[in-house]
N, C-alpha and C. Protein backbone atom coordinates (compact mmCIF):
# COMPACT_ATOMS: atom_id res chain seq x y z
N UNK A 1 265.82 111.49 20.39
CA UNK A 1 266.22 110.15 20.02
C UNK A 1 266.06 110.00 18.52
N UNK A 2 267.10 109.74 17.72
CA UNK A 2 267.11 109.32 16.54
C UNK A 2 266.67 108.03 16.18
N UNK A 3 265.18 108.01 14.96
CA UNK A 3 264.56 106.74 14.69
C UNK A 3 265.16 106.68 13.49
N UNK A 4 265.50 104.69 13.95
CA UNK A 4 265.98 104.50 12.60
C UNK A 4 265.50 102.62 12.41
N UNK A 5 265.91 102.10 11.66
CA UNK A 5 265.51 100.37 12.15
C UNK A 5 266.14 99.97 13.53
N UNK A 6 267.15 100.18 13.39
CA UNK A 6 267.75 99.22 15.02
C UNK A 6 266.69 99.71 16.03
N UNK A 7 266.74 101.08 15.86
CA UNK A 7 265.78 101.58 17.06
C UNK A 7 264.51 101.32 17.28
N UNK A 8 263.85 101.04 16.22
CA UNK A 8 262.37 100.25 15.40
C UNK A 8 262.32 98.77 16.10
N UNK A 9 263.37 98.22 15.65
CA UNK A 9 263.18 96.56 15.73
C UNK A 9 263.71 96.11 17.75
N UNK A 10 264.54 97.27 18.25
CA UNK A 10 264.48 97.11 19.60
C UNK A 10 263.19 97.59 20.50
N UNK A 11 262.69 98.42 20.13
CA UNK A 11 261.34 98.85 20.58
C UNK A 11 260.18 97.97 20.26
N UNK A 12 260.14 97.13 19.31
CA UNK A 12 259.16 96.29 18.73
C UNK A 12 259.23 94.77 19.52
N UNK A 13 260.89 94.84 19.65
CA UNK A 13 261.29 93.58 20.85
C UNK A 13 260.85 93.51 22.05
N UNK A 14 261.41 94.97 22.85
CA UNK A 14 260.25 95.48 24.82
C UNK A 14 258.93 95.06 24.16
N UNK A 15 258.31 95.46 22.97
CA UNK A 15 256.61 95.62 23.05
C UNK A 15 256.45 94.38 23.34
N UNK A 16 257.23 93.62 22.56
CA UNK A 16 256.21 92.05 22.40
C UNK A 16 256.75 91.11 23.74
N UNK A 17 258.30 91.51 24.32
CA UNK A 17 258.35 90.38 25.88
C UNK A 17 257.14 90.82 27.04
N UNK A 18 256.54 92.55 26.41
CA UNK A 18 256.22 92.64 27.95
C UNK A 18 254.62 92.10 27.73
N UNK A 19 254.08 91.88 26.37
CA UNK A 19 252.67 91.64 26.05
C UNK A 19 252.20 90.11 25.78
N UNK A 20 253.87 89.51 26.17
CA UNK A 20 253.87 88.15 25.31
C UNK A 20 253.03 87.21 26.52
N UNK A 21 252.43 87.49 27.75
CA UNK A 21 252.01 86.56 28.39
C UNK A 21 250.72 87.49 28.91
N UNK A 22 250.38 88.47 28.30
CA UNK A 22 248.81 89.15 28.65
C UNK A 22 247.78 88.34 28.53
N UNK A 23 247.57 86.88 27.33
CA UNK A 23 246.31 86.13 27.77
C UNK A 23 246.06 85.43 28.77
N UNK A 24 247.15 84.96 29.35
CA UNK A 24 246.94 84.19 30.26
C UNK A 24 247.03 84.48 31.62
N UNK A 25 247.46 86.23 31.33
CA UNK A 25 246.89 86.85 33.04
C UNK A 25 245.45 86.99 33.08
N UNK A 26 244.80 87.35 31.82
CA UNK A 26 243.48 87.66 31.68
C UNK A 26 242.34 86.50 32.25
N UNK A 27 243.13 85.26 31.85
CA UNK A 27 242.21 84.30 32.17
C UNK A 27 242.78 83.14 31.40
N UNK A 28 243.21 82.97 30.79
CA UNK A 28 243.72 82.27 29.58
C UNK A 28 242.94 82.07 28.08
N UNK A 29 242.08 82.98 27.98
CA UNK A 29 241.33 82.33 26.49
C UNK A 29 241.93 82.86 25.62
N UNK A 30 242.91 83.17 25.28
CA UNK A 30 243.46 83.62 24.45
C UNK A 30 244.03 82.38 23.29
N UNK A 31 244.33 81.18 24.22
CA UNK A 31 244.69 80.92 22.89
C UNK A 31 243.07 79.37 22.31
N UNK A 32 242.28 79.59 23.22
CA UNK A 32 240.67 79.45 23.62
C UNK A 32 240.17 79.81 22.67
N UNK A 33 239.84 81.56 22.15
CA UNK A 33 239.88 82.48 21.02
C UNK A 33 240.64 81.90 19.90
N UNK A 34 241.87 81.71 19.56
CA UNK A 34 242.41 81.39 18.12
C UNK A 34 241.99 80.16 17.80
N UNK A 35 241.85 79.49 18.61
CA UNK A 35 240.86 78.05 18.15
C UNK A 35 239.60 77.76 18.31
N UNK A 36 239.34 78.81 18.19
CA UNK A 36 237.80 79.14 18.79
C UNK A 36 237.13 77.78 19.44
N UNK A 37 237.40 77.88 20.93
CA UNK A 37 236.83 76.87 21.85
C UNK A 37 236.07 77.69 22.61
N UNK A 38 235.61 78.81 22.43
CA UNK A 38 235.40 79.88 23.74
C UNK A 38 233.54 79.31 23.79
N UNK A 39 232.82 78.39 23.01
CA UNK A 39 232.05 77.76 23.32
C UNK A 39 230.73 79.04 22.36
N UNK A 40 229.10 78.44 23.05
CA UNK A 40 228.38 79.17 23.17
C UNK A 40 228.11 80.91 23.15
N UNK A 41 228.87 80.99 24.37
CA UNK A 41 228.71 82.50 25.11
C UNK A 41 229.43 83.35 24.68
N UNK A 42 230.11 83.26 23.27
CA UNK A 42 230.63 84.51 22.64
C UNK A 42 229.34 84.77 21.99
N UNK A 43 229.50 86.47 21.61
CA UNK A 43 228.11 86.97 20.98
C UNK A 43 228.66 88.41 20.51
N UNK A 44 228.56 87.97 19.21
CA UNK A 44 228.99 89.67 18.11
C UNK A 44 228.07 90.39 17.87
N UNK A 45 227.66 91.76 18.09
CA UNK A 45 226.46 92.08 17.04
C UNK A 45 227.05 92.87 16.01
N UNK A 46 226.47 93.21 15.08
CA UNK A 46 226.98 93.99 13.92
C UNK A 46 226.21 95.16 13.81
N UNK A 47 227.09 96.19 12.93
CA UNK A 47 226.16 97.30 13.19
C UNK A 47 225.12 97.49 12.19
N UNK A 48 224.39 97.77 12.11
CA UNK A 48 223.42 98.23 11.04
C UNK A 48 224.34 98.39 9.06
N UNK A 49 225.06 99.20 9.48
CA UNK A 49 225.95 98.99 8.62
C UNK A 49 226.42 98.51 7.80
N UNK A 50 227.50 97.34 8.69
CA UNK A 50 228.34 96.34 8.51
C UNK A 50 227.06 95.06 8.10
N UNK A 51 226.01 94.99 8.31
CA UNK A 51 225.23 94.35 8.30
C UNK A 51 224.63 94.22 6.50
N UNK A 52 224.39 95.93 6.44
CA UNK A 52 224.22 96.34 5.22
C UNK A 52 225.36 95.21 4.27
N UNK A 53 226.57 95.90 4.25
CA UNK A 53 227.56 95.66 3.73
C UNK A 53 227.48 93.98 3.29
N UNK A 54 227.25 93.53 4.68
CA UNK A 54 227.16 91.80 4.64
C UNK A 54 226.13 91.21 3.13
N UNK A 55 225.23 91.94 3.58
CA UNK A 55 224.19 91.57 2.40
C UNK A 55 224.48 92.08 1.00
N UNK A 56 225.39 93.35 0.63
CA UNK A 56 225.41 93.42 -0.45
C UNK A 56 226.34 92.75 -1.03
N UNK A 57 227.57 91.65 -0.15
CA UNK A 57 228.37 91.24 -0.41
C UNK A 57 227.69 90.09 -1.04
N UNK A 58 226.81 89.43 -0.16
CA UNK A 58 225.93 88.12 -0.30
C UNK A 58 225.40 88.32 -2.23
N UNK A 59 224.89 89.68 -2.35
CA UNK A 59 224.25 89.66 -3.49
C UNK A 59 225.19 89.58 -4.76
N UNK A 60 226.04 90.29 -4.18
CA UNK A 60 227.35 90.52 -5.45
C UNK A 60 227.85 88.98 -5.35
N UNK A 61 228.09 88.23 -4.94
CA UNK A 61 228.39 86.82 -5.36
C UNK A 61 227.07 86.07 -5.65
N UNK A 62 226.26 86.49 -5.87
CA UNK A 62 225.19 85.46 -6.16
C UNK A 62 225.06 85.56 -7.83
N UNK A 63 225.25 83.99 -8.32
CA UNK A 63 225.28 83.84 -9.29
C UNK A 63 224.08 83.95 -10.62
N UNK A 64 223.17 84.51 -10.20
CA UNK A 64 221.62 84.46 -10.73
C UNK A 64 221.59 85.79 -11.97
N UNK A 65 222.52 86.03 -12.39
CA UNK A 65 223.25 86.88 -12.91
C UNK A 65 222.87 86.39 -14.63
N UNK A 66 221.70 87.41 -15.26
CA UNK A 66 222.11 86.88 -16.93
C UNK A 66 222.66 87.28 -17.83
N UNK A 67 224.22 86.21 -17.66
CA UNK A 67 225.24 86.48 -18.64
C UNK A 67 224.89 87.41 -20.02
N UNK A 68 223.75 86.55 -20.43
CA UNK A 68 223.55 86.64 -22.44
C UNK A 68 223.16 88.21 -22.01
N UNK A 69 222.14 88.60 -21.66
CA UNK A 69 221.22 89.72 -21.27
C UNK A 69 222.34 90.83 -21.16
N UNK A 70 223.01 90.88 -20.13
CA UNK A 70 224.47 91.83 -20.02
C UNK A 70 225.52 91.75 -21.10
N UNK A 71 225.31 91.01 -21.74
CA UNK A 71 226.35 91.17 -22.96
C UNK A 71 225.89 91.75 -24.69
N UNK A 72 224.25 91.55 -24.40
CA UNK A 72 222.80 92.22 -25.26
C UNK A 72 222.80 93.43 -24.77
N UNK A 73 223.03 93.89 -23.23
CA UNK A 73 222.52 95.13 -22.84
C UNK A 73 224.73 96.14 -23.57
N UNK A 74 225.33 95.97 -23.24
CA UNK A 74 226.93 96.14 -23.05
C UNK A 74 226.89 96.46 -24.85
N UNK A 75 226.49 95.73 -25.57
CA UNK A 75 226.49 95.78 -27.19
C UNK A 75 225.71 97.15 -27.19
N UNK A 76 224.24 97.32 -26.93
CA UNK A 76 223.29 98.41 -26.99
C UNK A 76 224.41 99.31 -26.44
N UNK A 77 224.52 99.48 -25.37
CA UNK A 77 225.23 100.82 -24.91
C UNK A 77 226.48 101.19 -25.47
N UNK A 78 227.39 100.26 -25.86
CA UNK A 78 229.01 100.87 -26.83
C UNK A 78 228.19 101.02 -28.07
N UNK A 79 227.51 100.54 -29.03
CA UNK A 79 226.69 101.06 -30.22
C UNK A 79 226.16 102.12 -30.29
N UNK A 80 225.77 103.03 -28.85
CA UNK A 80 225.11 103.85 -28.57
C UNK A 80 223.43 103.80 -28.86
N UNK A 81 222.69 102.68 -28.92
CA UNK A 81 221.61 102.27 -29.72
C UNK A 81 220.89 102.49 -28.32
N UNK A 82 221.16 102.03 -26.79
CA UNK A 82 220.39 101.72 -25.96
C UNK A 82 219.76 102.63 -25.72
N UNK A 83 218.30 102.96 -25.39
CA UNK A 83 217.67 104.19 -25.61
C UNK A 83 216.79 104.27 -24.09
N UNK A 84 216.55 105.21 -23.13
CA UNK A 84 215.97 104.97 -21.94
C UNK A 84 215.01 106.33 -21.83
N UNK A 85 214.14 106.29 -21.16
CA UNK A 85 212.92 106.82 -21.00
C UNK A 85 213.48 107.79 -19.27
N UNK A 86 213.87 108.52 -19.57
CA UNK A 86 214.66 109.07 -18.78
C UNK A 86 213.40 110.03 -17.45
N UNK A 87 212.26 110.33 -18.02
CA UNK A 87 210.91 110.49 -17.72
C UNK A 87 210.85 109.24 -16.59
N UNK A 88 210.26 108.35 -17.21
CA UNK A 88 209.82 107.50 -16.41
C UNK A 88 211.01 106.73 -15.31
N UNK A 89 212.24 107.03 -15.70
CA UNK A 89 213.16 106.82 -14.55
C UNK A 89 213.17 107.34 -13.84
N UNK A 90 213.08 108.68 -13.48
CA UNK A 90 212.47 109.96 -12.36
C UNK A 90 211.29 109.42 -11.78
N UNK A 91 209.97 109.29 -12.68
CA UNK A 91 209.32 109.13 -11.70
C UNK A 91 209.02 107.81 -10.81
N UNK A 92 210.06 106.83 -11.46
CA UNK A 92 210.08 105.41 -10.73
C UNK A 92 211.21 106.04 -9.31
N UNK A 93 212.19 106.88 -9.56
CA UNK A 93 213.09 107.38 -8.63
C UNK A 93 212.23 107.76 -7.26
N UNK A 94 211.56 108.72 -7.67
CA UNK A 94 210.23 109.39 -6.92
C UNK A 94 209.86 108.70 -5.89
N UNK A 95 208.87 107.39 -6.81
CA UNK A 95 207.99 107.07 -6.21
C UNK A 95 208.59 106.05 -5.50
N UNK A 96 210.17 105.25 -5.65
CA UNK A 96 210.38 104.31 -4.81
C UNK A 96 211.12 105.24 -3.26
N UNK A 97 211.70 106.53 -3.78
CA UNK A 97 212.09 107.19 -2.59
C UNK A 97 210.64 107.92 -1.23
N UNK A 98 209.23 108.19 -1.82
CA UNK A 98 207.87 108.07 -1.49
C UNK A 98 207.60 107.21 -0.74
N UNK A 99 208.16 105.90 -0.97
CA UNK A 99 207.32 105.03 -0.93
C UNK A 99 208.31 104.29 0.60
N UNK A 100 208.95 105.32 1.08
CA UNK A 100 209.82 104.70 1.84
C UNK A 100 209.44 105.24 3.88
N UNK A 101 208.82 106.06 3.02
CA UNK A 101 208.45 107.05 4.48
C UNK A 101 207.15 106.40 5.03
């Protein structure tokens, strides 16, 4: 069978008459779900993960952020002036990866 659009957009047509009344064999919450009326007794968990993710999202919009400081630190580093203790970054690395077990 040669795919092409007609053949695309008729196949896409069967998909959707034969799926177009699946919520309401199920039970009907389907359209319960898009307006979320389904009450109480829905319950998501998230994975460890996604959970992660949640929180770093939370942090990256949190505004507690100092502007002046990042634009003091951004000057040091294109100047090439900013100078770091590359020693004591290891052993802060160390001891916070240590300090985990």
């Amino acid at each position: 069978m040669k795919v092409d659009s007609k053949n695309v957009s008729q196949n896409l047509g069967i998909h959707q008459s034969k799926t177009k009344g699946l919520g309401k064999d199920i039970g009907g919450d389907s359209d319960k779900v898009s307006k979320g009326e389904l009450g109480s007794s829905a319950k998501v968990d998230l994975s460890s993960r996604a959970q992660a993710m949640q929180k770093a999202k939370e942090i990256a919009s949190d505004s507690s952020i100092d502007e002046a400081k990042v634009a003091r630190l951004q000057k040091l580093i294109d100047a090439g002036e900013y100078k770091t203790d590359a020693s004591a970054i290891a052993d802060r690395l160390v001891d916070e990866h240590l300090s985990t077990f």
